[in-house]
N, C-alpha and C. Protein backbone atom coordinates (compact mmCIF):
# COMPACT_ATOMS: atom_id res chain seq x y z
N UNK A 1 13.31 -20.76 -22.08
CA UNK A 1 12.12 -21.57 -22.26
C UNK A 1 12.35 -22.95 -21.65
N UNK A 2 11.38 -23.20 -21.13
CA UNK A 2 11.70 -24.78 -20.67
C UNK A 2 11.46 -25.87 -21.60
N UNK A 3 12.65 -26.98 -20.83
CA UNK A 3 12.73 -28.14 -22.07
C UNK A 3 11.83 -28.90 -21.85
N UNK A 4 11.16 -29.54 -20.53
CA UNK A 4 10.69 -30.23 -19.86
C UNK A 4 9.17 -30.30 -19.44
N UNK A 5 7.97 -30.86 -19.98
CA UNK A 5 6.71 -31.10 -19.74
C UNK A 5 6.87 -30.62 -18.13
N UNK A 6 7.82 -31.11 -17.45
CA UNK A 6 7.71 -31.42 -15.59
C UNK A 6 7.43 -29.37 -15.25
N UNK A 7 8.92 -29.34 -16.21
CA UNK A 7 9.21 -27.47 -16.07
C UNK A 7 7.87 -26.60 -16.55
N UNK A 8 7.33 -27.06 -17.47
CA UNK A 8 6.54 -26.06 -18.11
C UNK A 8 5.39 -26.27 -16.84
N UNK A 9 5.16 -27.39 -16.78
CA UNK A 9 3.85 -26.98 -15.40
C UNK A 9 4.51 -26.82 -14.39
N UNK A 10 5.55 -26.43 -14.08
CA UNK A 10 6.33 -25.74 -13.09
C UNK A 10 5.47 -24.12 -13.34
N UNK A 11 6.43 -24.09 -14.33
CA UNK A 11 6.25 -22.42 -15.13
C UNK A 11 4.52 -21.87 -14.47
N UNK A 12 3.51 -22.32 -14.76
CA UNK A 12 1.96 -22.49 -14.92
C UNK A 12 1.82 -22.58 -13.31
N UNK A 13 2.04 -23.50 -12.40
CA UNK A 13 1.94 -23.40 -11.22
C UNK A 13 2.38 -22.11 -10.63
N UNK A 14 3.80 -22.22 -10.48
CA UNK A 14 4.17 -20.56 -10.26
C UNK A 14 3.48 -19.30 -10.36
N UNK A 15 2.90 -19.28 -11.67
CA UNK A 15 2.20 -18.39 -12.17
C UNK A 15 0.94 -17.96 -11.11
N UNK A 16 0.71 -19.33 -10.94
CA UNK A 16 -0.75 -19.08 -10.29
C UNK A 16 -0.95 -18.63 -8.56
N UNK A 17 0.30 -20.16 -8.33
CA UNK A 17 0.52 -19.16 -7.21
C UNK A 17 1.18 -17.51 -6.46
N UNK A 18 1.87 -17.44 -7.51
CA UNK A 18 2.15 -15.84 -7.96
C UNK A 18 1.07 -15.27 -7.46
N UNK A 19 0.09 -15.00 -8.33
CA UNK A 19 -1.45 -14.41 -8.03
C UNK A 19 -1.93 -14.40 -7.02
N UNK A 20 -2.33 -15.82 -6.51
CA UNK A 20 -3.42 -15.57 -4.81
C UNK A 20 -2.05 -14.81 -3.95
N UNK A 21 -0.68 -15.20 -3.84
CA UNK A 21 -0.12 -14.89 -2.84
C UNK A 21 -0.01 -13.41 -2.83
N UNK A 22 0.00 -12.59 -4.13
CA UNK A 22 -0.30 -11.01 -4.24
C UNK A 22 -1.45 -10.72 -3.59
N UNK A 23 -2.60 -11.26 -4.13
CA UNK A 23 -3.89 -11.21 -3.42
C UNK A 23 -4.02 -11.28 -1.76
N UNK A 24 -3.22 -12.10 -1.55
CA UNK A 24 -3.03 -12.13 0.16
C UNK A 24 -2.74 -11.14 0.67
N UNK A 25 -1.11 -11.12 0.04
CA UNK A 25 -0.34 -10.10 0.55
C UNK A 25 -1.03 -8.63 1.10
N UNK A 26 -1.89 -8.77 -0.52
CA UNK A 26 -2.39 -7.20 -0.45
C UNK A 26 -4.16 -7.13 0.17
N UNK A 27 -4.35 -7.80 0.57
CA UNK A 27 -5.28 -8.21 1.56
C UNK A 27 -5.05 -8.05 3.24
N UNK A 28 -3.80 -8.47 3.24
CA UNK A 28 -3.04 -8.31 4.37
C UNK A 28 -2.68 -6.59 4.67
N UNK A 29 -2.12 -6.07 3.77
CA UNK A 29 -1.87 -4.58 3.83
C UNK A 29 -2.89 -3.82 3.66
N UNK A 30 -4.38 -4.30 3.20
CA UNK A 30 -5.53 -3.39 3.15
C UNK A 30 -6.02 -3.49 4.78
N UNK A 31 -5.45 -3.89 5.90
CA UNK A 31 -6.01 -4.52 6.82
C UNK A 31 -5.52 -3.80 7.74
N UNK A 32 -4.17 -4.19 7.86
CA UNK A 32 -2.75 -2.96 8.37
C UNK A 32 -3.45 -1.40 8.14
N UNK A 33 -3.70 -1.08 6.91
CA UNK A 33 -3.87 0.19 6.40
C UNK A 33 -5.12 0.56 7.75
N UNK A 34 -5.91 -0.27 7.39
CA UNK A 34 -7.25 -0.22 8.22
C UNK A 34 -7.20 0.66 9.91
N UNK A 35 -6.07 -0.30 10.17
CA UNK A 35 -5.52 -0.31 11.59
C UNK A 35 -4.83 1.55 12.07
N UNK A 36 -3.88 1.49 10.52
CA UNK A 36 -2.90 2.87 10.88
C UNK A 36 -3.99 3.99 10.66
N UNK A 37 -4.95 4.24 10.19
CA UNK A 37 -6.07 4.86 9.60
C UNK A 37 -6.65 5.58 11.26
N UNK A 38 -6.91 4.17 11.80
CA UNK A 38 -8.08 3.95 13.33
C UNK A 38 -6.94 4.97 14.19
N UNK A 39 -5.90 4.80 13.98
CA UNK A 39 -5.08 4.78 14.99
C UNK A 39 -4.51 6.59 14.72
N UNK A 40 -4.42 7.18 13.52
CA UNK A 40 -4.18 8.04 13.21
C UNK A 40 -5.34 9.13 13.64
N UNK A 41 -6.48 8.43 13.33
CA UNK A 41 -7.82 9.43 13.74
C UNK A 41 -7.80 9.95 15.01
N UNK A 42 -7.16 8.48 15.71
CA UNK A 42 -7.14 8.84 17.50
C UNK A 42 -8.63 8.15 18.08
N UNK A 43 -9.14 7.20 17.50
CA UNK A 43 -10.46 6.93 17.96
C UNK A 43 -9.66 5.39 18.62
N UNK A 44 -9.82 5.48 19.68
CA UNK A 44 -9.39 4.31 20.21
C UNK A 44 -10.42 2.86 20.26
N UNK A 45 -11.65 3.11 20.58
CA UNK A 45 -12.44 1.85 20.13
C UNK A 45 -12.68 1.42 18.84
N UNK A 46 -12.35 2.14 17.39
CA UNK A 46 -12.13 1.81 16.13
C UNK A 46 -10.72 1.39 15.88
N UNK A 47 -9.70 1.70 16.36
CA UNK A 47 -8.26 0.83 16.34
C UNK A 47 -8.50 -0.67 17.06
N UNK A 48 -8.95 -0.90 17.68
CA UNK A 48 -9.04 -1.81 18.58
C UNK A 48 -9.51 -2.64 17.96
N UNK A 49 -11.04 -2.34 17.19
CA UNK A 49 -11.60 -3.52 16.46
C UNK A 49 -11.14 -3.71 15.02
N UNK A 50 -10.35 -2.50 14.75
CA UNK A 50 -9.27 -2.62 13.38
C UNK A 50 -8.14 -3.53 13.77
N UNK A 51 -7.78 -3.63 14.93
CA UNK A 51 -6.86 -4.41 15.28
C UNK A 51 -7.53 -5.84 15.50
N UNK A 52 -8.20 -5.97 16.09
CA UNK A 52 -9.08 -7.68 16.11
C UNK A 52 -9.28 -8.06 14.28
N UNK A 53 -9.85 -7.09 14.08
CA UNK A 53 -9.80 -7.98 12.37
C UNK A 53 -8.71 -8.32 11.97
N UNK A 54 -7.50 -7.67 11.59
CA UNK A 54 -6.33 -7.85 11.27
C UNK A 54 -5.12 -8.81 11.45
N UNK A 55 -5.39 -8.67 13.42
CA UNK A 55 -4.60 -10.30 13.52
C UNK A 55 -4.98 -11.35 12.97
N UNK A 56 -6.12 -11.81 12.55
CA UNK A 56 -6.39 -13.19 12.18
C UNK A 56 -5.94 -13.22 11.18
N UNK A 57 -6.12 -12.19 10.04
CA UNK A 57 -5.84 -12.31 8.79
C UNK A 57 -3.72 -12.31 8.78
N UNK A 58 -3.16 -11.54 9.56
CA UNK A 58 -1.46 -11.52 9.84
C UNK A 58 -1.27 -13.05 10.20
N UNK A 59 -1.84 -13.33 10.55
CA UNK A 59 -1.72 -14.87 11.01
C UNK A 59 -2.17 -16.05 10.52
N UNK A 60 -3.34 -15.54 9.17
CA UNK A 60 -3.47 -16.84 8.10
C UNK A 60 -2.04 -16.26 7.25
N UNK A 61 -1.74 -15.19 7.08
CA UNK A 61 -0.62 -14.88 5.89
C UNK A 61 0.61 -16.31 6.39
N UNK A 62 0.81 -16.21 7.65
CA UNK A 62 2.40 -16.65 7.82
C UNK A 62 1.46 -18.37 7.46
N UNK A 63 0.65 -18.54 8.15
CA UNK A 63 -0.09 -20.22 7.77
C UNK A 63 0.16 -20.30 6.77
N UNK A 64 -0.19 -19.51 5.71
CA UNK A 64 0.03 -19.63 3.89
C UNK A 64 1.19 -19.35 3.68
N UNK A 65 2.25 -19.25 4.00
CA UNK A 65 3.40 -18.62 3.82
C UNK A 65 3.87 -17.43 3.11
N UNK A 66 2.91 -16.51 3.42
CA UNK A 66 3.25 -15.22 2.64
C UNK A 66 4.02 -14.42 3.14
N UNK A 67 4.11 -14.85 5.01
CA UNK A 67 4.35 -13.83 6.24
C UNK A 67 5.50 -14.72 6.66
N UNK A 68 6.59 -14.03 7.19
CA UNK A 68 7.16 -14.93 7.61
C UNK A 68 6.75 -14.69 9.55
N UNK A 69 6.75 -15.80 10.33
CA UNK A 69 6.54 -15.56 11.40
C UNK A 69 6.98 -14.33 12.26
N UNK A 70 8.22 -14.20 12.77
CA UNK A 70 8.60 -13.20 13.22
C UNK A 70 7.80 -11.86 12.94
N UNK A 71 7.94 -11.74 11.42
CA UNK A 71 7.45 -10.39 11.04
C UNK A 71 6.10 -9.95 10.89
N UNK A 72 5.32 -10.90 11.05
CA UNK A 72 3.98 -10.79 11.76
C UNK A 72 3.85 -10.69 13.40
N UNK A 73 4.53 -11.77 14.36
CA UNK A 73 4.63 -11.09 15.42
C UNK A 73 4.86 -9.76 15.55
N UNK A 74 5.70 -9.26 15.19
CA UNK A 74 6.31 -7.81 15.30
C UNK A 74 5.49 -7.04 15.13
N UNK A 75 4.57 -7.01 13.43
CA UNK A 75 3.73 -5.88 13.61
C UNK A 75 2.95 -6.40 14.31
N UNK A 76 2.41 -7.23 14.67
CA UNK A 76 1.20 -7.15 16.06
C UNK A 76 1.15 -6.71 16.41
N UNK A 77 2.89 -7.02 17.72
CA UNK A 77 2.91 -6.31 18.77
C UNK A 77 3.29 -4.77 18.54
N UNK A 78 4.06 -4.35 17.73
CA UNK A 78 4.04 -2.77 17.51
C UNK A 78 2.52 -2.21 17.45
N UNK A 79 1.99 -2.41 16.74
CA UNK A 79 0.23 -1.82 16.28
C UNK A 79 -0.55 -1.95 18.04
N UNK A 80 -0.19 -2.82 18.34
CA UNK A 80 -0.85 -3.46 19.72
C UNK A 80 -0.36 -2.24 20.83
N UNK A 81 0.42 -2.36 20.99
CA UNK A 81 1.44 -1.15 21.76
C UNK A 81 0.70 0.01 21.46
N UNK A 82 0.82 0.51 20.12
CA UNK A 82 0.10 1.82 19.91
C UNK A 82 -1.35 2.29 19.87
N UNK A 83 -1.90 1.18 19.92
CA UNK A 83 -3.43 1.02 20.08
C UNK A 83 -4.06 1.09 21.35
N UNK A 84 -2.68 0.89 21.93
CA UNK A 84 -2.63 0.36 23.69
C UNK A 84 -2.35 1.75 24.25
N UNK A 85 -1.51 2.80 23.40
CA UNK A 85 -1.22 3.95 23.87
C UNK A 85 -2.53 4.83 23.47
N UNK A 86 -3.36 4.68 22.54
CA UNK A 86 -4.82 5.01 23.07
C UNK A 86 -5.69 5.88 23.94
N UNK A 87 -5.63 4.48 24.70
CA UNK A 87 -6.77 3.94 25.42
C UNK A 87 -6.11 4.98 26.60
């Protein structure tokens, strides 16, 4: 338990940001999902615009720090590649 007024709204902050950053996260992976879905069907002009939605959102994650950079590049460019194998 914390001793400290400073700690306990430590504790309470955490908490909260806990929450939206799940919410992101999994905002982020409903998006991805979106993408492997398009891409699995084999419809190449529905991957494509599954893929335009998605980067923006891979790329507010790392802004918010949910994503770390690299590992948003990466899946980009992997998904990108295969979206690319398509067409």
């Amino acid at each position: 338990m914390a001793n400290h007024k400073s700690a306990e709204k430590r504790i309470r902050r955490n908490e909260r940001r806990r929450e939206i950053n799940k919410a992101r996260v999994s905002r982020i992976r409903t998006f991805l999902k979106r993408v492997e879905l398009a891409i699995a069907s084999g419809d190449s002009a529905s991957a494509r615009e599954a893929l335009k939605a998605a980067q923006p959102e891979i790329q507010r994650g790392v802004t918010r720090g949910v994503y770390h950079r690299n590992t948003a590049a990466r899946t980009i460019s992997r998904l990108s590649k295969r979206v690319k194998a398509l067409a």
